[in-house]
Protein backbone atom coordinates (compact mmCIF):
# COMPACT_ATOMS: atom_id res chain seq x y z
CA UNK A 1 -34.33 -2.03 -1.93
CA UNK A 2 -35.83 -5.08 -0.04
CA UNK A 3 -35.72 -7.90 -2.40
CA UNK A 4 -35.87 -11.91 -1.66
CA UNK A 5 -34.28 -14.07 -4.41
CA UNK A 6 -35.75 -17.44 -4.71
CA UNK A 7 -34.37 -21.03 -6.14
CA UNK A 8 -36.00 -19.83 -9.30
CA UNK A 9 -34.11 -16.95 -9.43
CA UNK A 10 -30.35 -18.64 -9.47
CA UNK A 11 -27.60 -18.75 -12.48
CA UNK A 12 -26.18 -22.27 -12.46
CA UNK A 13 -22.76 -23.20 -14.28
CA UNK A 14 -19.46 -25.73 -14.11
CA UNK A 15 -16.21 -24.49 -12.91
CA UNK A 16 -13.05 -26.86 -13.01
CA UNK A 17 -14.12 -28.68 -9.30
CA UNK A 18 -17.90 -28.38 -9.56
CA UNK A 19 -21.16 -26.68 -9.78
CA UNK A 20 -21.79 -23.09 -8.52
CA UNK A 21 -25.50 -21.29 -8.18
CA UNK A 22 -25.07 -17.75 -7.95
CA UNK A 23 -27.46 -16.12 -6.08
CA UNK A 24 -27.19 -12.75 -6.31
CA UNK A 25 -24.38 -10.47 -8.89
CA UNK A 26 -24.44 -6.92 -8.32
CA UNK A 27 -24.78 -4.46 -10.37
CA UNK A 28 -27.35 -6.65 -11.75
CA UNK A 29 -26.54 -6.59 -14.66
CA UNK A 30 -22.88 -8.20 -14.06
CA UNK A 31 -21.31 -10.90 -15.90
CA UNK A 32 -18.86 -13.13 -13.73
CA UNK A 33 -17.69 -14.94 -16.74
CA UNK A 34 -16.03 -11.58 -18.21
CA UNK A 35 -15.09 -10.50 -13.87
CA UNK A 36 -17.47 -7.44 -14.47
CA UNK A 37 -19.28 -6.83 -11.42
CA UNK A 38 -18.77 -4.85 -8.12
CA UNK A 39 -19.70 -8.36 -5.89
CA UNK A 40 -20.86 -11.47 -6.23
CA UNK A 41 -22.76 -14.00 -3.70
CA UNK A 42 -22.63 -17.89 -4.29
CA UNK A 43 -23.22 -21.51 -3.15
CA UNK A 44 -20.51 -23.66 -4.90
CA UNK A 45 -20.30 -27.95 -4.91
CA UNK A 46 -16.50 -29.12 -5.07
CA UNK A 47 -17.27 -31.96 -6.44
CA UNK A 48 -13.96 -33.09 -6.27
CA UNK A 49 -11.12 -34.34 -3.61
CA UNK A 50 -8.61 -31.78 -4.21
CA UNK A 51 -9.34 -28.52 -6.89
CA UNK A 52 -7.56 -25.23 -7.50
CA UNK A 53 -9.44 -22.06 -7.12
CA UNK A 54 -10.09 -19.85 -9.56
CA UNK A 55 -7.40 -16.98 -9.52
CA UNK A 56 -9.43 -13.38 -9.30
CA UNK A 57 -7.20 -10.57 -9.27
CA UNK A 58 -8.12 -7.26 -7.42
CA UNK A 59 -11.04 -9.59 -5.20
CA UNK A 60 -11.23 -9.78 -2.09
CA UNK A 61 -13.12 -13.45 -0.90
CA UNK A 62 -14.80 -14.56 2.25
CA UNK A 63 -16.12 -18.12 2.20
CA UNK A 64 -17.68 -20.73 4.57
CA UNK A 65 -19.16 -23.89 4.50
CA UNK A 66 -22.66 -25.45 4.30
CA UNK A 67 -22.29 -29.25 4.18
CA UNK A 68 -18.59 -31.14 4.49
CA UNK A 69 -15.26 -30.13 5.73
CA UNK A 70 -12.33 -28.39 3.93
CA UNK A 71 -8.67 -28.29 4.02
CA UNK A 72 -7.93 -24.90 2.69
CA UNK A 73 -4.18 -24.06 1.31
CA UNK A 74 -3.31 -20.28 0.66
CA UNK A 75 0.32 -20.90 -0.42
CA UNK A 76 2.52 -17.77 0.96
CA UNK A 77 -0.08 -16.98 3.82
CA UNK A 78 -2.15 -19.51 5.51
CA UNK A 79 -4.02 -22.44 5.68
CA UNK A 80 -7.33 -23.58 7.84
CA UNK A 81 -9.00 -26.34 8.27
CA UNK A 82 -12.98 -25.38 8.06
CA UNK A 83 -16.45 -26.94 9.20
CA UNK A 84 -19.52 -26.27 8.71
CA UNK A 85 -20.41 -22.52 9.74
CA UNK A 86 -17.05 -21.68 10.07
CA UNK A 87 -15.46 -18.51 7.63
CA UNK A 88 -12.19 -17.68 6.30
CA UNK A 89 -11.06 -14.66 4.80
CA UNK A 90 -8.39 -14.26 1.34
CA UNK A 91 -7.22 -12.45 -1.68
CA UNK A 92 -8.58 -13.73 -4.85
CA UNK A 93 -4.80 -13.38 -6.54
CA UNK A 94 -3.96 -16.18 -3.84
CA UNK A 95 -2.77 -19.56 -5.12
CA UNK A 96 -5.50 -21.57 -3.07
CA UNK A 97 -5.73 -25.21 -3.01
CA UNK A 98 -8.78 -26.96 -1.52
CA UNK A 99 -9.05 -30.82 -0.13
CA UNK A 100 -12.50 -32.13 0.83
CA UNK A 101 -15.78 -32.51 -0.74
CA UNK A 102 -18.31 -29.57 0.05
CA UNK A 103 -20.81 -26.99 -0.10
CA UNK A 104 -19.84 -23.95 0.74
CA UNK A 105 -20.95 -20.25 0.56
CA UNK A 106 -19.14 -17.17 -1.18
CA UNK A 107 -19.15 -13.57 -0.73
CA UNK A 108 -16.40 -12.11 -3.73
CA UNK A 109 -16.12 -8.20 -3.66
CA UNK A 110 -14.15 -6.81 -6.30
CA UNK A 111 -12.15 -3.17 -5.92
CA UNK A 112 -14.23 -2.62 -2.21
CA UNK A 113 -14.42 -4.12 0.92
CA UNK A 114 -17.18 -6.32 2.59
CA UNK A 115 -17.61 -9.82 5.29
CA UNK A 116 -20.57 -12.07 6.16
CA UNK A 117 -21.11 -13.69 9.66
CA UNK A 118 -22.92 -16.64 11.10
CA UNK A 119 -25.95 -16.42 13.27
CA UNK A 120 -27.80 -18.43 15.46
CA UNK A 121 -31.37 -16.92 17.21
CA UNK A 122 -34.52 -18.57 18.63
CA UNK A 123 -36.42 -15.61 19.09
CA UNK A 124 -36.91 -11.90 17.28
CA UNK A 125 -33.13 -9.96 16.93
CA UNK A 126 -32.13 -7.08 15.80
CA UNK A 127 -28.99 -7.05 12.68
CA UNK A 128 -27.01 -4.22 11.93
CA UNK A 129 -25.55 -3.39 9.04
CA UNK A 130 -22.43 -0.65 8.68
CA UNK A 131 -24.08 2.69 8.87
CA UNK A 132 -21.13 4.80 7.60
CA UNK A 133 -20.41 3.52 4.58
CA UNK A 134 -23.22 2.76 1.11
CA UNK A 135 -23.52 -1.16 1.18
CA UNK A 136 -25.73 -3.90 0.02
CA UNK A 137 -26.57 -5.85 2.66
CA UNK A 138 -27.67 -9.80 2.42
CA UNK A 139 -29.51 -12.31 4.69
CA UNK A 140 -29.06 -15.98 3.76
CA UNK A 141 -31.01 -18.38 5.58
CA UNK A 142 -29.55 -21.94 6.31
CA UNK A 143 -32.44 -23.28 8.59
CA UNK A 144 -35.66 -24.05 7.61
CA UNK A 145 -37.25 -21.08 7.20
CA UNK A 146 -37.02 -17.57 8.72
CA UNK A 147 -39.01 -14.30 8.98
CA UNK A 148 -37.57 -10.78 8.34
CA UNK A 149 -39.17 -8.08 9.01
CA UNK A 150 -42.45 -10.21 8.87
CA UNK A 151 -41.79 -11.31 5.32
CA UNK A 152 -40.78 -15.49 5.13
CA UNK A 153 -37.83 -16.31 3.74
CA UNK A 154 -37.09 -20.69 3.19
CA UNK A 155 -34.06 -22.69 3.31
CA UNK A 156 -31.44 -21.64 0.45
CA UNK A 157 -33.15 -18.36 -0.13
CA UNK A 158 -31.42 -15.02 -0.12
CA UNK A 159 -32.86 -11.74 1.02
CA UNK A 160 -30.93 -8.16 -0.54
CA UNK A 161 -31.40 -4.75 0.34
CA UNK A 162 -30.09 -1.27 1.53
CA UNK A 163 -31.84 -1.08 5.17
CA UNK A 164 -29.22 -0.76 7.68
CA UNK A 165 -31.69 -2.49 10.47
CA UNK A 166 -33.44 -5.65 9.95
CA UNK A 167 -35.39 -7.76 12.69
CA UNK A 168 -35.42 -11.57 11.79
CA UNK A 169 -37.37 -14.11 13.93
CA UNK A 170 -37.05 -17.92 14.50
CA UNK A 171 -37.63 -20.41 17.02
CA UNK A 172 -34.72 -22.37 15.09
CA UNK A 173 -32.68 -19.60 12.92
CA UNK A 174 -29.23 -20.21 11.44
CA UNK A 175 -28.28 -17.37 8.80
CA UNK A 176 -25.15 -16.03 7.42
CA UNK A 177 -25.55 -12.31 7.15
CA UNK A 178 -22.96 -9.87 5.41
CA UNK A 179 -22.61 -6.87 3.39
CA UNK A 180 -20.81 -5.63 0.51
CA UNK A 181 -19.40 -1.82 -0.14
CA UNK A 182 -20.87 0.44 -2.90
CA UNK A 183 -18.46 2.41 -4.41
CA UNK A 184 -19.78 5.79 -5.58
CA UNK A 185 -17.91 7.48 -8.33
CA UNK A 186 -15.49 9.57 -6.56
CA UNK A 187 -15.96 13.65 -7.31
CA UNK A 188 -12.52 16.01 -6.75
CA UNK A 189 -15.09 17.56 -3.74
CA UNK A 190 -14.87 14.23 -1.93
CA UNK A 191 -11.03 14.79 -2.30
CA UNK A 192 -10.42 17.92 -1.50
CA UNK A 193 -13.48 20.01 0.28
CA UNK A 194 -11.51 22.61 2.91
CA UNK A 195 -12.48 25.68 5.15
CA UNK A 196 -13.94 28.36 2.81
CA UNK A 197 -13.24 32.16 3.60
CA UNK A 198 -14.28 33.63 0.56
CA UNK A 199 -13.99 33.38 -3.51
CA UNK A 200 -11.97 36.22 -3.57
CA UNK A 201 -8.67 35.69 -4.83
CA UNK A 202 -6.73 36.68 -2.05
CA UNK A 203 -8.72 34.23 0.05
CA UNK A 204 -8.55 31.13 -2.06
CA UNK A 205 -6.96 27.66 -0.80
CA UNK A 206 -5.86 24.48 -2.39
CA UNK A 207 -9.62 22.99 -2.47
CA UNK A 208 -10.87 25.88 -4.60
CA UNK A 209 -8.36 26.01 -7.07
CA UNK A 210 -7.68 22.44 -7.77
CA UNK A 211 -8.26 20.55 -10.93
CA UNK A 212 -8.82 16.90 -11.84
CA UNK A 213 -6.13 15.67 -14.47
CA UNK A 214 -7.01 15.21 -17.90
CA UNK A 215 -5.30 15.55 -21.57
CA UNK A 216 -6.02 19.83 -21.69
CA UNK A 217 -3.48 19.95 -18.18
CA UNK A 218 -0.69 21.78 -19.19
CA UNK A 219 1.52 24.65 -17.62
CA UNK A 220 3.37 25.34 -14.64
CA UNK A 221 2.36 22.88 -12.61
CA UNK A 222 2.02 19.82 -10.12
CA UNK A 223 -0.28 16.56 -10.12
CA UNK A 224 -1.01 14.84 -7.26
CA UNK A 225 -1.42 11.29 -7.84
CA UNK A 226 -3.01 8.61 -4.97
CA UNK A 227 -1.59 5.62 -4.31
CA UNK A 228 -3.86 3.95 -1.91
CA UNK A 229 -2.93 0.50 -1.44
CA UNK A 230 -0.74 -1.23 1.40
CA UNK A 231 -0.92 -4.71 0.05
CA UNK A 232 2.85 -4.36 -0.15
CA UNK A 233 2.94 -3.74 3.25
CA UNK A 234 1.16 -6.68 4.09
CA UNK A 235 3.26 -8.91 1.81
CA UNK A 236 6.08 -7.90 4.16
CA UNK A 237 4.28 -8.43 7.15
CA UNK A 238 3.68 -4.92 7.90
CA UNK A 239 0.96 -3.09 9.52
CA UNK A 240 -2.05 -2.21 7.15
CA UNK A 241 -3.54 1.22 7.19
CA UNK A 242 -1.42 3.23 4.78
CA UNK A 243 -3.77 2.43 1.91
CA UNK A 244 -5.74 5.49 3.55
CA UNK A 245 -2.64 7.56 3.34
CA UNK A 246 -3.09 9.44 0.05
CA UNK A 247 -6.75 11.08 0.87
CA UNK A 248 -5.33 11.67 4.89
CA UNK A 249 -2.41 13.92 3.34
CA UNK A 250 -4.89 15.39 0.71
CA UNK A 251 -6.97 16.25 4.12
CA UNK A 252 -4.05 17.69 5.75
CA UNK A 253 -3.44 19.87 2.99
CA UNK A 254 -6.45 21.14 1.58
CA UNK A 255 -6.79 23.84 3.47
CA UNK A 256 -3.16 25.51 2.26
CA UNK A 257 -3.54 28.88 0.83
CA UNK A 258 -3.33 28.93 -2.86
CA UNK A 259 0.36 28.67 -4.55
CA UNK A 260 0.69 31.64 -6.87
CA UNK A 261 1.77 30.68 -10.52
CA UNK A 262 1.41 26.95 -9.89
CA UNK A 263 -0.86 24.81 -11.58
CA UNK A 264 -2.55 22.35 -9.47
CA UNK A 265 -4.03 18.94 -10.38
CA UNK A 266 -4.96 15.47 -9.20
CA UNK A 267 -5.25 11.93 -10.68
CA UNK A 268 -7.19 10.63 -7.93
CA UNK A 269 -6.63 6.96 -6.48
CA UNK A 270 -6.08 3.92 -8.05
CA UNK A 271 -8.74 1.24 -9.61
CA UNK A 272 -7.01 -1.61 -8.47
CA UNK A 273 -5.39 -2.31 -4.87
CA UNK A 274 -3.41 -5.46 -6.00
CA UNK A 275 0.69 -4.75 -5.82
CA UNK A 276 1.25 -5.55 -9.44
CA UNK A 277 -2.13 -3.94 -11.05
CA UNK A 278 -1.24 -0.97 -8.76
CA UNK A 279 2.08 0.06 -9.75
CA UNK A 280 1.47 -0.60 -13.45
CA UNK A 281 -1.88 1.47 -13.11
CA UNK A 282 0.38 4.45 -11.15
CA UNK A 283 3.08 4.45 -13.47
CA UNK A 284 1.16 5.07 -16.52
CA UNK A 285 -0.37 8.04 -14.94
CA UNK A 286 3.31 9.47 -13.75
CA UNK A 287 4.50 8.95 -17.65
CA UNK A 288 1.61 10.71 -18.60
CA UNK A 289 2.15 14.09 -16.33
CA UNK A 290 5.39 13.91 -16.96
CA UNK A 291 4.44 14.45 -20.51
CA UNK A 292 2.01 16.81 -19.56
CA UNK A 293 5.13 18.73 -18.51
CA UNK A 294 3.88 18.76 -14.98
CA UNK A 295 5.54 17.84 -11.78
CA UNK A 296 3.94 14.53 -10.47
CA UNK A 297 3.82 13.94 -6.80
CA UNK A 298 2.79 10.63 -5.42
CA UNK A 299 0.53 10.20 -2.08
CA UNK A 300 0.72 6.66 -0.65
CA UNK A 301 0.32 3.82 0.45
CA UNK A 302 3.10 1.15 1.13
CA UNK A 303 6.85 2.08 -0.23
CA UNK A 304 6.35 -0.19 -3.13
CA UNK A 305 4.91 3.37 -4.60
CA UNK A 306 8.54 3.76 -5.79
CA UNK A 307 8.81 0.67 -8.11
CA UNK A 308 5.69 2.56 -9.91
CA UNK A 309 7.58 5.89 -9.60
CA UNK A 310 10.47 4.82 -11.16
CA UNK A 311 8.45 2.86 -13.71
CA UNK A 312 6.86 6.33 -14.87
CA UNK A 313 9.54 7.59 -14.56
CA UNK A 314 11.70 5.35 -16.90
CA UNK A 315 8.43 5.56 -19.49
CA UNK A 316 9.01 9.33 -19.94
CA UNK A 317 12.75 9.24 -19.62
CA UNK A 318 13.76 5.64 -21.46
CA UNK A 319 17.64 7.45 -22.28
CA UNK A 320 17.84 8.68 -18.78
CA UNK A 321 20.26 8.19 -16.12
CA UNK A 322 18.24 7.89 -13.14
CA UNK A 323 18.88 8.81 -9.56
CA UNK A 324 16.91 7.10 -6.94
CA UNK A 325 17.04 8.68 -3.62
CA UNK A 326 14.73 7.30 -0.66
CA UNK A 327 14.69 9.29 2.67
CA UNK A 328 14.34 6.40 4.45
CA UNK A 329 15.55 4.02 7.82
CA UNK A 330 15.46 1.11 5.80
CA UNK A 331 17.13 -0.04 2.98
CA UNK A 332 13.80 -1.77 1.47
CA UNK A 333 16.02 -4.23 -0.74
CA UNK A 334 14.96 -7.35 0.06
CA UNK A 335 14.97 -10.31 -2.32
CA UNK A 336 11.79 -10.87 -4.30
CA UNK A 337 11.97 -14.81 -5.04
CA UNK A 338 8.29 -15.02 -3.71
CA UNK A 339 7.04 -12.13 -5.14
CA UNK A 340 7.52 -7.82 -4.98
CA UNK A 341 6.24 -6.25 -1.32
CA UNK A 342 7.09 -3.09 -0.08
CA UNK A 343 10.60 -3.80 0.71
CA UNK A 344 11.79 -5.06 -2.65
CA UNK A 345 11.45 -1.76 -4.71
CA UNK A 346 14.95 -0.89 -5.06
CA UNK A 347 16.50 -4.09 -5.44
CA UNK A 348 13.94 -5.05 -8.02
CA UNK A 349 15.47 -1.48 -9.80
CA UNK A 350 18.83 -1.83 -9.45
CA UNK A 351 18.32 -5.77 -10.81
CA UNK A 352 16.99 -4.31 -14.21
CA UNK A 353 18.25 -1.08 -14.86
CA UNK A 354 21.95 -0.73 -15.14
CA UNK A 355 21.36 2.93 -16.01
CA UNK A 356 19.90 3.87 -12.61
CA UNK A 357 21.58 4.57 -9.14
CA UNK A 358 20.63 4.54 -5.83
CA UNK A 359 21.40 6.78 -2.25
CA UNK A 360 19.55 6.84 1.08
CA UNK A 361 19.58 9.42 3.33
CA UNK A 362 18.26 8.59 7.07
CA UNK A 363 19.54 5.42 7.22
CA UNK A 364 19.70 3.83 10.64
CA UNK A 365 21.42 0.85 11.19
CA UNK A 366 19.00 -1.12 14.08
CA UNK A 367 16.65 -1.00 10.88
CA UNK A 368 18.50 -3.20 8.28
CA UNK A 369 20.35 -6.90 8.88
CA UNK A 370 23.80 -7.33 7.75
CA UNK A 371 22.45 -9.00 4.56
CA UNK A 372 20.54 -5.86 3.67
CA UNK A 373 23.95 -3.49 3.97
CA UNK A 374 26.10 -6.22 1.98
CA UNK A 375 23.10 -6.38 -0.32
CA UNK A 376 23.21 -2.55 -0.82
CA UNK A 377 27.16 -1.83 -1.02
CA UNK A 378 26.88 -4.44 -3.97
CA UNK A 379 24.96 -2.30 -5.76
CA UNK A 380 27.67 0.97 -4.81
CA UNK A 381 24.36 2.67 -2.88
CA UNK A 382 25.69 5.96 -1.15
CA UNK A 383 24.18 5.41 2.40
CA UNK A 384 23.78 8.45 4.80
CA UNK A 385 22.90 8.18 8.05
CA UNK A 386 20.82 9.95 10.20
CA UNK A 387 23.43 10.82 12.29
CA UNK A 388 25.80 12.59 9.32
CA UNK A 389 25.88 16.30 9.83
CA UNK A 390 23.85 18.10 7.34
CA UNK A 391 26.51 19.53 5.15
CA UNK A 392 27.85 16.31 4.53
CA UNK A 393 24.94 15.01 3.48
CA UNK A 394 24.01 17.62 1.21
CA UNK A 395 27.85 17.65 -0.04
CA UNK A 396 27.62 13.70 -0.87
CA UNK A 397 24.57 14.09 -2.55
CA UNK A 398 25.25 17.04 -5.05
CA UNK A 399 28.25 14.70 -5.91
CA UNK A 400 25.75 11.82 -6.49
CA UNK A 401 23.60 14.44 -8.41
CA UNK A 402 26.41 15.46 -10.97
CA UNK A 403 26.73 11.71 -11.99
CA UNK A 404 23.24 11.35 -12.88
CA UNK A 405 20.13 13.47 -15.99
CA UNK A 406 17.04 13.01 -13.83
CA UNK A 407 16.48 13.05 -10.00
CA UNK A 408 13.27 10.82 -8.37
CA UNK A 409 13.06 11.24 -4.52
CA UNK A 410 10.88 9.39 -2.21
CA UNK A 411 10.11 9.63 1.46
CA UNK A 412 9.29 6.62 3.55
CA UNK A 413 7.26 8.49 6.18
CA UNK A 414 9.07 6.44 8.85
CA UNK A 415 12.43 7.80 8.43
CA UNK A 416 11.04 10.63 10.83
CA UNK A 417 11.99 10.70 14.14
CA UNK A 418 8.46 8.83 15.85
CA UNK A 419 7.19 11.58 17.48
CA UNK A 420 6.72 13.63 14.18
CA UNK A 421 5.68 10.49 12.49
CA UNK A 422 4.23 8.30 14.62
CA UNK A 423 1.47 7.05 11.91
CA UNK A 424 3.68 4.60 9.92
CA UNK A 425 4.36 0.43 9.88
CA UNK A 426 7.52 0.78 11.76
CA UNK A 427 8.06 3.73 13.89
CA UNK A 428 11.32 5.22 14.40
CA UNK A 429 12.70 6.57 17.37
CA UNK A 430 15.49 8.95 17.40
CA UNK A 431 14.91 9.21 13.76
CA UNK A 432 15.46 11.84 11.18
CA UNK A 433 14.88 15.62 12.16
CA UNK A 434 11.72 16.74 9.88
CA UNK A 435 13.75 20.61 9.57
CA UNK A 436 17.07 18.74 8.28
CA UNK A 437 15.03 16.60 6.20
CA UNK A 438 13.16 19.70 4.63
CA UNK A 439 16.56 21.87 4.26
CA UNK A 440 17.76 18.91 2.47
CA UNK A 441 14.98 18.15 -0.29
CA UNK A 442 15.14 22.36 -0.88
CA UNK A 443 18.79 21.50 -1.79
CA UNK A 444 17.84 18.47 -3.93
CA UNK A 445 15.07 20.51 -5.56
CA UNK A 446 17.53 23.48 -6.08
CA UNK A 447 19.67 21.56 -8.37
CA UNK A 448 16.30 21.69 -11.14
CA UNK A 449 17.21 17.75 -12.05
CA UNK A 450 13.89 16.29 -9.65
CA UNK A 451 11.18 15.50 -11.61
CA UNK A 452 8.99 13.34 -9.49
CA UNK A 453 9.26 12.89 -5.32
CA UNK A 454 6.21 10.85 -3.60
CA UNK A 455 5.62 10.01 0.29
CA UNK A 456 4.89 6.43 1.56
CA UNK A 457 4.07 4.59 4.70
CA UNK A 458 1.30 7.12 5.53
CA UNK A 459 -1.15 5.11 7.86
CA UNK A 460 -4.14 7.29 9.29
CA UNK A 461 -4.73 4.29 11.77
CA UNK A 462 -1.65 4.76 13.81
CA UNK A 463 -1.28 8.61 13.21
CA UNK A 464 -2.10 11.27 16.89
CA UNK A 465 -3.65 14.22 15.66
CA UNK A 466 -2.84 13.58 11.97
CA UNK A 467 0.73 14.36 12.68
CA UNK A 468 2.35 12.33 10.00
CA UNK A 469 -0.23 13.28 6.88
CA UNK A 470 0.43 16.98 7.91
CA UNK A 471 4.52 16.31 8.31
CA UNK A 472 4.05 14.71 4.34
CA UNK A 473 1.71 17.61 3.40
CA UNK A 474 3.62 20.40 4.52
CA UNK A 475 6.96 18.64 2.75
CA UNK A 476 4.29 18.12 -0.12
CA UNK A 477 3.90 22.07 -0.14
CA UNK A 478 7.11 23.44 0.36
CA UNK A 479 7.66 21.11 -3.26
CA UNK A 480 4.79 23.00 -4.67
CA UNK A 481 6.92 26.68 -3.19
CA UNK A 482 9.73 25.60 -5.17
CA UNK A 483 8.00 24.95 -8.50
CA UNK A 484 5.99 27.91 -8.28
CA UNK A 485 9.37 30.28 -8.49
């Protein structure tokens, strides 16, 4: 694709501040009206002193300006003050607030990732484009006119295409050049594609013998279900990276040998990366293996993965007593006045639902302020500590078991000691023994009341060797042991 929109080609309409000219909607046959399209590119007029922006859920928006300057307000996060040529970077679910009359120049990708830069040149150069991932790539030219790869392009005028190299020449060039990501349908081979020995039977491994989810899964069985988003995380001020969690444990595990008399399945990843949209979309798909009669096991992603467990959960089980145990160093019940992030989950729980109860095991106090433990012993939480022997802590919790119908655990991969889980937000040192942690979930799983456990925090960025996903996958499998028995 090498394609050069010109004035003629533009959409024009009114939004509450001004006038916007989209210049290119992809696919192409997008509507932005009704939010259906993968990206959109646009030169919007604010008209007006102060304005709102439009709220776009599940977007993410990079904008800059042409003519004017601009106070911009992103309540909750930040705010920038922005010239001409100069970019910022937000979520579309923001509350933004502008002040300043402008022109200025979007980029909004929806579901996928993508940027735009500003050049200067005087002579012939060379842009690049991301070679490892399927984009659409754009050059905008602000000067007067430009030439890329030998073909003119004026002043307002947008060039699109797919090559990954482009030379553009000008003895006075100003451009803003970006890309947007293409999101291919994602097959259960791009999930889970492992060493292959043989079809035999005796040979077979997790890869060849998985299944996506759909309404015919039935039987003895287990669904994996991806949670990749760490927008939570980021709400709380963590480090970002675990939304690539989910598909690094599927990695480390694909490989396992095959689980005899155990169904295996997977739900794939989410649609939407937004906190709310995200545990909505994730609990409806654990309330509908659990009434599949399957075992659902959650890959993630930030620890707000457990509101959306327990919402499943609570879908399948409305009558249910409900035991909430998190493996975890912190208590992650923080107040939630300005909105659910990953460390709100259980307080958000234990604020609605009378009928459920909640124990952590791992706990460490140098994690958790004195407000967090007064917090929790308000809500009677049974808090282990790393440091309890084992048989007390399996003792406590078949006493917390016997009060309760239905058992959801939950790792928060950080509760292990750092050198076994060194890819999470907040490493732990001299943190939970992996062996006593596995001993302990075969106990939990022993008493037949678990019906769903997930694993959080997993963040491929930070991980050596892909120690953490393969400490989750390997408590991931000895899950699938127990089922198959």
């Amino acid at each position: 694709m090498f394609k050069i929109l010109r004035e003629s080609d533009r959409k024009i309409s009114n939004w509450s501040g001004g006038v916007t000219k989209e210049l290119y909607i992809y696919p192409e046959n997008g509507n932005y009206q009704s939010r259906d399209f993968k990206f959109r590119i646009s030169i919007a007029t604010t008209e007006l002193e102060s304005s709102t922006f439009t709220k776009l859920e599940n977007t993410n928006r990079v904008i800059s300006i042409l003519d004017g300057h601009m106070e911009l307000e992103h309540k909750n996060h930040h705010s920038i003050s922005l010239d001409k040529y100069q970019i910022d970077r937000f979520k579309g679910h923001w509350d933004t607030f502008s002040k300043g009359k402008v022109t200025d120049f979007n980029l909004m990708i929806k579901n996928g990732n993508g940027d735009f830069f500003f050049k200067e040149f005087s002579k012939e150069e060379k842009i690049n484009f991301p070679k490892e991932i399927k984009t659409i790539n754009f050059i905008f030219c602000i000067s007067e006119k430009i030439t890329v790869d030998e073909n003119e392009i004026k002043q307002g005028e947008i060039l699109v295409t797919d090559k990954k190299e482009i030379f553009v020449n000008s003895s006075d060039g100003k451009i803003f050049y970006g890309f947007a990501e293409i999101e291919e349908e994602v097959k259960m081979k791009d999930l889970w594609n492992g060493r292959f020995d043989s079809d035999e039977e005796v040979d077979l491994r997790l890869w060849q013998v998985i299944k996506e989810f759909d309404e015919n899964a039935k039987g003895n069985g287990i669904c994996f279900i991806g949670y990749n988003t760490d927008d939570g995380v980021e709400r709380n001020q963590g480090r970002i990276g675990a939304k690539d969690g989910s598909n690094a444990i599927r990695k480390a595990m694909q490989s396992f040998p095959k689980v005899e008399g155990l169904e295996v399945y997977d739900y794939k990843n989410l649609s939407s990366q937004v906190l709310e949209e995200a545990q909505k979309e994730y609990s409806d798909k654990i309330a509908n293996v659990l009434k599949a009669g399957l075992f659902p096991i959650g890959l993630g992603g930030g620890h707000d993965i457990a509101y959306g467990s327990y919402s499943g959960i609570r879908k399948a089980y409305p009558d249910k007593k409900i035991g909430l145990i998190n493996f975890d160093t912190h208590l992650d019940i923080r107040p939630y006045d300005n909105g659910p992030t990953s460390g709100t989950s259980f307080k958000q729980i234990l604020d609605s639902d009378k009928n459920a109860k909640y124990a952590i095991v791992g706990f460490k106090k140098q994690g958790n302020t004195k407000r967090l433990i007064d917090t929790a012993k308000a809500y009677n939480t049974l808090i282990l500590d790393e440091e309890d022997e084992e048989n007390y802590i399996i003792t406590e919790l078949q006493k917390y078991i016997s009060s309760v119908d239905v058992v959801y655990i939950t790792f928060c991969m950080d509760v292990f000691d750092a050198p076994y889980a060194p890819g999470v937000s907040a490493p732990t040192i001299m943190g939970l023994d992996p062996k006593k942690g596995k001993r302990i979930l075969r106990d939990l799983m022993a008493t037949g009341k678990v019906v769903c456990v997930d694993f959080a925090e997993v963040n491929p960025l930070y991980d050596i060797d892909s120690r953490t996903a393969k400490l989750a996958g390997c408590l991931a499998y000895d899950i699938m042991l127990n089922k198959s028995k």
